[in-house]
PDB file of N, CA and C in Angstrom:
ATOM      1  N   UNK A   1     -12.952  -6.593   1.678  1.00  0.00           N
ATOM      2  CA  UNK A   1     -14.066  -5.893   2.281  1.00  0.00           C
ATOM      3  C   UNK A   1     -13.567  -4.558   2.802  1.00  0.00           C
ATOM      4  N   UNK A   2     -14.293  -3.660   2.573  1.00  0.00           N
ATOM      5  CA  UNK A   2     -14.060  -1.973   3.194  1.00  0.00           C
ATOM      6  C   UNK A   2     -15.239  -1.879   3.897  1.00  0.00           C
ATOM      7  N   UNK A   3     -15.054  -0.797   5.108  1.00  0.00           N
ATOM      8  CA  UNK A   3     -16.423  -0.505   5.491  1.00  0.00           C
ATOM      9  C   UNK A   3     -16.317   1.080   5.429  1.00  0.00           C
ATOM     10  N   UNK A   4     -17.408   2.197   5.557  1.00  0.00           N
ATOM     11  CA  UNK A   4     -17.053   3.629   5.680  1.00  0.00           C
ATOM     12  C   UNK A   4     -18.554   3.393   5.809  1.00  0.00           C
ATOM     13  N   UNK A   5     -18.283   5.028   6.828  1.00  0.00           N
ATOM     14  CA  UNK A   5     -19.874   5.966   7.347  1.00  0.00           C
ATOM     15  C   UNK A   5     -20.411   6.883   5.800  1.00  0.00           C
ATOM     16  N   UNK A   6     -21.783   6.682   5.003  1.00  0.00           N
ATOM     17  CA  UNK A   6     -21.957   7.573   4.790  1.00  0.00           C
ATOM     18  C   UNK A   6     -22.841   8.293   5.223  1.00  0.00           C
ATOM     19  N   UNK A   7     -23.377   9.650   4.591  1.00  0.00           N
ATOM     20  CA  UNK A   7     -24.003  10.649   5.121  1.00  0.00           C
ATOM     21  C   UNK A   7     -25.788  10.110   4.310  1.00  0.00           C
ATOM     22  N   UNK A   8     -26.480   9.980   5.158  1.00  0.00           N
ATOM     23  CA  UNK A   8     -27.867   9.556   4.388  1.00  0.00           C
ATOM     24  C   UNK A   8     -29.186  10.533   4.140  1.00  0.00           C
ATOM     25  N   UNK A   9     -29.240  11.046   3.413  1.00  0.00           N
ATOM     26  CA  UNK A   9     -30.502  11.847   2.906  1.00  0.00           C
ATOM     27  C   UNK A   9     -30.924  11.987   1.904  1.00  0.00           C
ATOM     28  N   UNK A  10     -32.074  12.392   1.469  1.00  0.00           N
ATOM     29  CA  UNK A  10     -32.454  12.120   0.732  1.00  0.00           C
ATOM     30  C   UNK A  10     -32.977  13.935   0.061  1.00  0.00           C
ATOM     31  N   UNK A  11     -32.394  13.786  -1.340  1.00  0.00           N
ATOM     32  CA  UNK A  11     -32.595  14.967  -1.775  1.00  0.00           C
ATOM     33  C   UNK A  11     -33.536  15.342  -3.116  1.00  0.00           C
ATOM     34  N   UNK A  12     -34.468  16.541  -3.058  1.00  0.00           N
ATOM     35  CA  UNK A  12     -35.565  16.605  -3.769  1.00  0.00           C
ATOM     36  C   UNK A  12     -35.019  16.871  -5.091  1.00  0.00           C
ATOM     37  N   UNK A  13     -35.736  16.638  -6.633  1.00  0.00           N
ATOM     38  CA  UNK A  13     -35.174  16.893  -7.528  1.00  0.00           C
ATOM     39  C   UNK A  13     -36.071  18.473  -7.872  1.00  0.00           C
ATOM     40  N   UNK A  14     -35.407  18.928  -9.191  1.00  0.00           N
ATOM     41  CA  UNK A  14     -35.897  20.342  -9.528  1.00  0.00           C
ATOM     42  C   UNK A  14     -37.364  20.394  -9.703  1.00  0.00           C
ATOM     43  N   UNK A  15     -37.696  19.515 -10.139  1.00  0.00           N
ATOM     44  CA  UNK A  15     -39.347  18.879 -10.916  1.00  0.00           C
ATOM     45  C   UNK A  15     -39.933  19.028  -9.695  1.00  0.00           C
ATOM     46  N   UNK A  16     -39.444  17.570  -8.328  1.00  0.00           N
ATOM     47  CA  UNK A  16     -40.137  17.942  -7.186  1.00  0.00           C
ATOM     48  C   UNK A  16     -40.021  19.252  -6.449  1.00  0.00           C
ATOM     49  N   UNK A  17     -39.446  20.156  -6.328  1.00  0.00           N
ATOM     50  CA  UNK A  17     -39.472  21.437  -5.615  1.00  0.00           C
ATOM     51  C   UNK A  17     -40.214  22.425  -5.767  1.00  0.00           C
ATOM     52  N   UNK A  18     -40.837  22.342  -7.584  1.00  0.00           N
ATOM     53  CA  UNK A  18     -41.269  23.442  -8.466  1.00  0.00           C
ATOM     54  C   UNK A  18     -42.406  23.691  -7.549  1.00  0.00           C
ATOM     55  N   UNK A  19     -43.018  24.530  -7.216  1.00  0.00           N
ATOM     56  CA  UNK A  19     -44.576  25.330  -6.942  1.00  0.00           C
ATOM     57  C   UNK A  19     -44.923  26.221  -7.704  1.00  0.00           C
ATOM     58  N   UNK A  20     -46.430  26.206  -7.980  1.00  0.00           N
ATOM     59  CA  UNK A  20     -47.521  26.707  -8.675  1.00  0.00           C
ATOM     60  C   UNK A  20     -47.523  28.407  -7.657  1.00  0.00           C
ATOM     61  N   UNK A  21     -47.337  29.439  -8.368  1.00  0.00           N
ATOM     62  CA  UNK A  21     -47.637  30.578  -7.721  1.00  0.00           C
ATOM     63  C   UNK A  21     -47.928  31.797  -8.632  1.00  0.00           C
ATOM     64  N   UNK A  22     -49.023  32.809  -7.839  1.00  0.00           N
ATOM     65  CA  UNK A  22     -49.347  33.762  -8.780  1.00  0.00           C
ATOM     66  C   UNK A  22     -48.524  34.504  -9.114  1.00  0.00           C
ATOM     67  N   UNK A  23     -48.323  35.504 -10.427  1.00  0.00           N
ATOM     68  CA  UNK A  23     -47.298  35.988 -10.358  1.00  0.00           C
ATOM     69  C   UNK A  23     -47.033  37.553  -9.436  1.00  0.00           C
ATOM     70  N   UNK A  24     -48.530  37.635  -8.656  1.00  0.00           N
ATOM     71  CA  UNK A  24     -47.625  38.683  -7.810  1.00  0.00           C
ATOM     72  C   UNK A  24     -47.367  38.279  -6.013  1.00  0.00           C
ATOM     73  N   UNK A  25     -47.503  37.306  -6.076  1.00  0.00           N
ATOM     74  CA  UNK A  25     -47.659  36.574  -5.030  1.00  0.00           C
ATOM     75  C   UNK A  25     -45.830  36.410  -4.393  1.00  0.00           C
ATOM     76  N   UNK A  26     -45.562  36.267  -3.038  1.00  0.00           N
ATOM     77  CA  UNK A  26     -43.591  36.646  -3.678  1.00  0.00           C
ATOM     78  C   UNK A  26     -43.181  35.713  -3.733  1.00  0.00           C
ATOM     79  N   UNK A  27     -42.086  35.430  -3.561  1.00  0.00           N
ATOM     80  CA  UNK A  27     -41.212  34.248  -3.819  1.00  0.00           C
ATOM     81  C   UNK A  27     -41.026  33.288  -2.879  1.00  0.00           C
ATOM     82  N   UNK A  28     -41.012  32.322  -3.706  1.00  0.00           N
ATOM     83  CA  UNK A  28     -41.356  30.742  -2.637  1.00  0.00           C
ATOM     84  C   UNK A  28     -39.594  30.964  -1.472  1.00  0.00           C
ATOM     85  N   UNK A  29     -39.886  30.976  -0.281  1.00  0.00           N
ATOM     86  CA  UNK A  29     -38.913  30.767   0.636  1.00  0.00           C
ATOM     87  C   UNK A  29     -38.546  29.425   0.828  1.00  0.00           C
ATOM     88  N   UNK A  30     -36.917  29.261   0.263  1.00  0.00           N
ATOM     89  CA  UNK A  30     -36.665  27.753   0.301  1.00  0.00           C
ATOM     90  C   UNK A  30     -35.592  27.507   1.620  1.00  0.00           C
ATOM     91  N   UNK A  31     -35.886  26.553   2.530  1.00  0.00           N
ATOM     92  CA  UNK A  31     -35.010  26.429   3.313  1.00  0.00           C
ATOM     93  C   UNK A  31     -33.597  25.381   2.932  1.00  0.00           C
ATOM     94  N   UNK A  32     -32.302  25.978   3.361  1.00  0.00           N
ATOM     95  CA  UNK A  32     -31.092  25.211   3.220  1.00  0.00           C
ATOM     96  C   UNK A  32     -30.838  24.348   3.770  1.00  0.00           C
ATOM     97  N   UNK A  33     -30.449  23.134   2.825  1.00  0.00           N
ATOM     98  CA  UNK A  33     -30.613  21.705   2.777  1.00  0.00           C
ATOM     99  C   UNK A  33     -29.030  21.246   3.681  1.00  0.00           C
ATOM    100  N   UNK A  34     -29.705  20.743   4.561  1.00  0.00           N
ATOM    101  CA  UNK A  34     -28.763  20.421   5.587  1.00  0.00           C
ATOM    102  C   UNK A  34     -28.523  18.753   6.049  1.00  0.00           C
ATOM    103  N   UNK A  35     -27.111  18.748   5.692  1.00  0.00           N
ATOM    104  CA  UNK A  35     -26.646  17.126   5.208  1.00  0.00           C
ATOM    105  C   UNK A  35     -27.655  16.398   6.968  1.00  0.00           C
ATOM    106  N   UNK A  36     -28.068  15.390   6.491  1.00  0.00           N
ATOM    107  CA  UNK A  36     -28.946  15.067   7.752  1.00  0.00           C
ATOM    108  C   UNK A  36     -27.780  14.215   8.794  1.00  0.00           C
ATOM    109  N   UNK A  37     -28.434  14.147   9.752  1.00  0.00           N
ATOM    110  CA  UNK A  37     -27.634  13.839  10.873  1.00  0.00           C
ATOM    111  C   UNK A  37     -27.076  12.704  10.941  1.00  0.00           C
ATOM    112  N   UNK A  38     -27.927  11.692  10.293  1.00  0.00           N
ATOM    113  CA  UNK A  38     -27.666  10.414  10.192  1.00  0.00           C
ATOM    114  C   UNK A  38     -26.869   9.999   9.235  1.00  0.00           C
ATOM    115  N   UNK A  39     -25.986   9.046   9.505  1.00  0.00           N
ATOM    116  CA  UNK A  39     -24.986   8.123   8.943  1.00  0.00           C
ATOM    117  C   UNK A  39     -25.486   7.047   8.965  1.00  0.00           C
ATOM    118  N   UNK A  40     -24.935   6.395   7.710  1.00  0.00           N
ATOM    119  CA  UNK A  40     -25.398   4.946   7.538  1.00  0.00           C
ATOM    120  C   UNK A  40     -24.346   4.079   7.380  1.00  0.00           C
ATOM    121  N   UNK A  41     -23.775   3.047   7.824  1.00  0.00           N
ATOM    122  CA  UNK A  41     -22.563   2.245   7.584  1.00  0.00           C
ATOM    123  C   UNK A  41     -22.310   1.479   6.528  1.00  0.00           C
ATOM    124  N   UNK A  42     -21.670   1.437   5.666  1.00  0.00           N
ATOM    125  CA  UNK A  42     -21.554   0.339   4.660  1.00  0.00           C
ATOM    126  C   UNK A  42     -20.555  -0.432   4.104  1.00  0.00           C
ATOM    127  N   UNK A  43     -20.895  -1.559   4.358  1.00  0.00           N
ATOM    128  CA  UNK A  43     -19.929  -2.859   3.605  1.00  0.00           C
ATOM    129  C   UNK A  43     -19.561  -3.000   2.443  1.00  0.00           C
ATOM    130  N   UNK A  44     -18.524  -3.029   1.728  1.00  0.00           N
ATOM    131  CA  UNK A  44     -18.444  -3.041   0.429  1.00  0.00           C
ATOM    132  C   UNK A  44     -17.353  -4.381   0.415  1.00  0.00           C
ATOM    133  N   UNK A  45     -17.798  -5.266  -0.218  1.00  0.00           N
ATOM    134  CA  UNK A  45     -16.881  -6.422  -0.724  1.00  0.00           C
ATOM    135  C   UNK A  45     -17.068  -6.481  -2.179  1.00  0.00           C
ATOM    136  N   UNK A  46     -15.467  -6.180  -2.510  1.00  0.00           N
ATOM    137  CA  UNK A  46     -14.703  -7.066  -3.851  1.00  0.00           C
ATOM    138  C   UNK A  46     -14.042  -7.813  -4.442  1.00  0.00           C
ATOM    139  N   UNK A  47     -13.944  -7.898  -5.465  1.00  0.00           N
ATOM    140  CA  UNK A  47     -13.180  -8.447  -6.149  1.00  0.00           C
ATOM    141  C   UNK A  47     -12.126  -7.497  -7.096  1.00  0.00           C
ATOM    142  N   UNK A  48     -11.270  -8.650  -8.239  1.00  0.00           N
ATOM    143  CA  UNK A  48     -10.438  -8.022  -8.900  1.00  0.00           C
ATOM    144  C   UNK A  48     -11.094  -7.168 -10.343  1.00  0.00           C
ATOM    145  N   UNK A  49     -12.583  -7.596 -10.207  1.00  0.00           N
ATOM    146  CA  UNK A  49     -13.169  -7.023 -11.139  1.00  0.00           C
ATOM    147  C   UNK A  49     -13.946  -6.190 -10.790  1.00  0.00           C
ATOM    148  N   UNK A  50     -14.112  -5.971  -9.556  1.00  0.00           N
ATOM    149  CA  UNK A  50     -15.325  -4.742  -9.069  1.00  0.00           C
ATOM    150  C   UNK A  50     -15.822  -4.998  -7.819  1.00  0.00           C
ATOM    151  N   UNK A  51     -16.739  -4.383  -7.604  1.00  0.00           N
ATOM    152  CA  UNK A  51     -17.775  -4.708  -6.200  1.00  0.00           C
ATOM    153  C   UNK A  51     -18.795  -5.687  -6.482  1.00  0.00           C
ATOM    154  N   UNK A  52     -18.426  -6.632  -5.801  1.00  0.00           N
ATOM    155  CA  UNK A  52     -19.344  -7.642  -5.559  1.00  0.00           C
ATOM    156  C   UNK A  52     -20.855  -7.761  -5.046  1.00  0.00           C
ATOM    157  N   UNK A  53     -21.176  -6.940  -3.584  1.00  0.00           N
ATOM    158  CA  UNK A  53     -22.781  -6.966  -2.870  1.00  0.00           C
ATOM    159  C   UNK A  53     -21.836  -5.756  -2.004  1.00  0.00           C
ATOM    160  N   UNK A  54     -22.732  -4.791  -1.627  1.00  0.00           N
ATOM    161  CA  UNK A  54     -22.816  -3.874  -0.832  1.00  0.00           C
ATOM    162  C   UNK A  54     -23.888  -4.080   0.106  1.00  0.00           C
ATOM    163  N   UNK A  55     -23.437  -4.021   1.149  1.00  0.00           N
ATOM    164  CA  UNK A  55     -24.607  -4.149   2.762  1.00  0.00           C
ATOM    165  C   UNK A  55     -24.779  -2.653   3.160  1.00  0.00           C
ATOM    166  N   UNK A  56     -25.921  -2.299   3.734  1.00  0.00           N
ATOM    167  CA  UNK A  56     -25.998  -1.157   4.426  1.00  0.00           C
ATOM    168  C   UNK A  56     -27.226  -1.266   5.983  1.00  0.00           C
ATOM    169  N   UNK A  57     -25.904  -1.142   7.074  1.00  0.00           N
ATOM    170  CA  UNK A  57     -26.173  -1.527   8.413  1.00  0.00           C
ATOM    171  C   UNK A  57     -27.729  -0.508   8.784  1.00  0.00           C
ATOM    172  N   UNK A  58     -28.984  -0.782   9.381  1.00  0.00           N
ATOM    173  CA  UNK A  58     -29.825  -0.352   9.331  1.00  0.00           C
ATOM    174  C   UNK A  58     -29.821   0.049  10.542  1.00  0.00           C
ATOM    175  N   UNK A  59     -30.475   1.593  10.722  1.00  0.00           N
ATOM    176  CA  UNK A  59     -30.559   2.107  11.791  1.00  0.00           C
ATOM    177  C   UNK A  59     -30.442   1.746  13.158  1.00  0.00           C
ATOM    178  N   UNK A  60     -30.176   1.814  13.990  1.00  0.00           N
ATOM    179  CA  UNK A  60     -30.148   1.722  15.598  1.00  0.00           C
ATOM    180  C   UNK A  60     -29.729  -0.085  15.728  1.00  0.00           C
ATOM    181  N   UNK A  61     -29.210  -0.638  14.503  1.00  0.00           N
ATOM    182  CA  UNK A  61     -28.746  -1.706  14.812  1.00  0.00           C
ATOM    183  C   UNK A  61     -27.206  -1.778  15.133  1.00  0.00           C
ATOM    184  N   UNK A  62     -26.436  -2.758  15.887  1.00  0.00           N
ATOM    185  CA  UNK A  62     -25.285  -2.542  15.773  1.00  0.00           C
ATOM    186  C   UNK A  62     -24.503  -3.527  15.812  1.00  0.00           C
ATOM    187  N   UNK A  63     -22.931  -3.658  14.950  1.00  0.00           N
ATOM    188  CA  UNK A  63     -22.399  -4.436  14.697  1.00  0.00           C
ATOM    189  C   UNK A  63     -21.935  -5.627  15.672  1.00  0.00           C
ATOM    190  N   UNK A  64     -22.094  -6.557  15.233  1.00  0.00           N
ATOM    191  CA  UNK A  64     -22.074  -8.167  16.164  1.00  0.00           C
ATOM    192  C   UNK A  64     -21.342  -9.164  15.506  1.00  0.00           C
ATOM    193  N   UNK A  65     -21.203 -10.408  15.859  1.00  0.00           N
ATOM    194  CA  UNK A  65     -20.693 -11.336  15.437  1.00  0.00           C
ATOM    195  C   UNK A  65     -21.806 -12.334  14.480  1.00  0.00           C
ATOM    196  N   UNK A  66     -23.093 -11.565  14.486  1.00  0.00           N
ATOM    197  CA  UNK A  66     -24.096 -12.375  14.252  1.00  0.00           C
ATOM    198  C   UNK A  66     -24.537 -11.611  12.751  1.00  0.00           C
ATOM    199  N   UNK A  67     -24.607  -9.973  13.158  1.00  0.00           N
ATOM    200  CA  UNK A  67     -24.323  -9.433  11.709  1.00  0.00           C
ATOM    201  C   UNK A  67     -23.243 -10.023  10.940  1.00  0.00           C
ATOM    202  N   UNK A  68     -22.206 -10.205  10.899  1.00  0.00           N
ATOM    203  CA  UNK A  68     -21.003  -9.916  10.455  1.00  0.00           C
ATOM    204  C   UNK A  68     -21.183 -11.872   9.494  1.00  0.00           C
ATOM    205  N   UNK A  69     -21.593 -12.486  10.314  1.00  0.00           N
ATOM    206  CA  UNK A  69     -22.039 -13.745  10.163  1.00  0.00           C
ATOM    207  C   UNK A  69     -22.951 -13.953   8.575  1.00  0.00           C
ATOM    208  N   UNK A  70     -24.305 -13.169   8.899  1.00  0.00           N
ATOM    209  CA  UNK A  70     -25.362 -12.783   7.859  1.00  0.00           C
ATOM    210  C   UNK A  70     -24.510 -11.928   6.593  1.00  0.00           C
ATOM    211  N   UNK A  71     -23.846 -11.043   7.034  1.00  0.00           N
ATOM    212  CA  UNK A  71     -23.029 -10.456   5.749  1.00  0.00           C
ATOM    213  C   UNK A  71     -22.008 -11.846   5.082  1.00  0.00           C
ATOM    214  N   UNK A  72     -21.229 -12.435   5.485  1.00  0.00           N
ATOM    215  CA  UNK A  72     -20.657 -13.692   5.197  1.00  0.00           C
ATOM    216  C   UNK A  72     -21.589 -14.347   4.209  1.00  0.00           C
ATOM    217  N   UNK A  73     -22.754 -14.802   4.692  1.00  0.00           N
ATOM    218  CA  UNK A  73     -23.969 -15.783   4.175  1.00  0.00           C
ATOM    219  C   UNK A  73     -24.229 -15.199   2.623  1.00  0.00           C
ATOM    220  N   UNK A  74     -24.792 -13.875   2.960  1.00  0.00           N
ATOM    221  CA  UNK A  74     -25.101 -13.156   2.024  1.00  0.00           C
ATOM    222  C   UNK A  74     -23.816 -13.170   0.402  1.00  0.00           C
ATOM    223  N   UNK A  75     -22.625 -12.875   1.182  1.00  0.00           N
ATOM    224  CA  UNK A  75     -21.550 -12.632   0.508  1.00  0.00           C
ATOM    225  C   UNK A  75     -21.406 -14.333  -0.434  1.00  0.00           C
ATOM    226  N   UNK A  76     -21.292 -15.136   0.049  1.00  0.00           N
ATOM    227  CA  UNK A  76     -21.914 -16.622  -0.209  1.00  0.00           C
ATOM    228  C   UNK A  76     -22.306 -16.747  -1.407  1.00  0.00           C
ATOM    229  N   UNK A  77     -23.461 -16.271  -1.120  1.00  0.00           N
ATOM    230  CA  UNK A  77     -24.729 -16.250  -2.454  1.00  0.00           C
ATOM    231  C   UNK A  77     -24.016 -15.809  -3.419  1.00  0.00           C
ATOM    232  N   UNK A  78     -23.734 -14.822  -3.404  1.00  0.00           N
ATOM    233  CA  UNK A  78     -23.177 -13.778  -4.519  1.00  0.00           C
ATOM    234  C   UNK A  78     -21.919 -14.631  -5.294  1.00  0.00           C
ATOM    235  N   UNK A  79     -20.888 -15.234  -4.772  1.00  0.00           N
ATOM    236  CA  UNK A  79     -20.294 -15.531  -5.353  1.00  0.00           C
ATOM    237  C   UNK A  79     -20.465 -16.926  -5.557  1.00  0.00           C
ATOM    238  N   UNK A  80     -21.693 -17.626  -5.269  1.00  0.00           N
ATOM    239  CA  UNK A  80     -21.642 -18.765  -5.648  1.00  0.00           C
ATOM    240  C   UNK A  80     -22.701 -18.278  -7.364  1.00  0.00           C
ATOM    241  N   UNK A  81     -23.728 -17.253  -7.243  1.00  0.00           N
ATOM    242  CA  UNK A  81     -24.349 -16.606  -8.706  1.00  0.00           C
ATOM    243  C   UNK A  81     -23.005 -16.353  -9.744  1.00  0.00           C
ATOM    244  N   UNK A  82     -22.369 -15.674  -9.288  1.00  0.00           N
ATOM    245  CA  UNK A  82     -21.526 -14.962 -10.015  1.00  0.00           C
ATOM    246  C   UNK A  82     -20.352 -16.314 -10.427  1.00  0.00           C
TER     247      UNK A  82
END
């Protein structure tokens, strides 16, 4: 198992950004995309063949013996499928 912070946002594609404008109308002002504030924590358990289930700790929750428990359970499943 590894755990690391990543950075969570969510970013628009080219398709979504495009706007409809006349052509003398001026140019669409785009504001700079700024990595968002929030971090998200994540669990990664493997194996010798890869990653097994990835967890990702949900906002304003925080790590316990009771999470850590549910990740176990979870982890369970997976390798009893697999």
């Amino acid at each position: 198992m590894d755990e690391t912070w990543a950075h969570h946002f969510d970013l628009e594609t080219k398709q979504q950004s495009m706007q409809w404008k006349h052509p003398t109308s001026p140019p669409v002002v785009k504001f700079r995309k700024i990595v968002s504030a929030s971090k998200v924590m994540v669990s990664i358990f493997l194996d010798s063949e890869g990653v097994l289930f990835t967890d990702y700790l949900e906002k304003g929750e925080t790590v316990t013996g009771v999470y850590y428990a549910g990740l176990i359970r979870k982890l369970c499943e997976v390798i009893k499928q697999k």
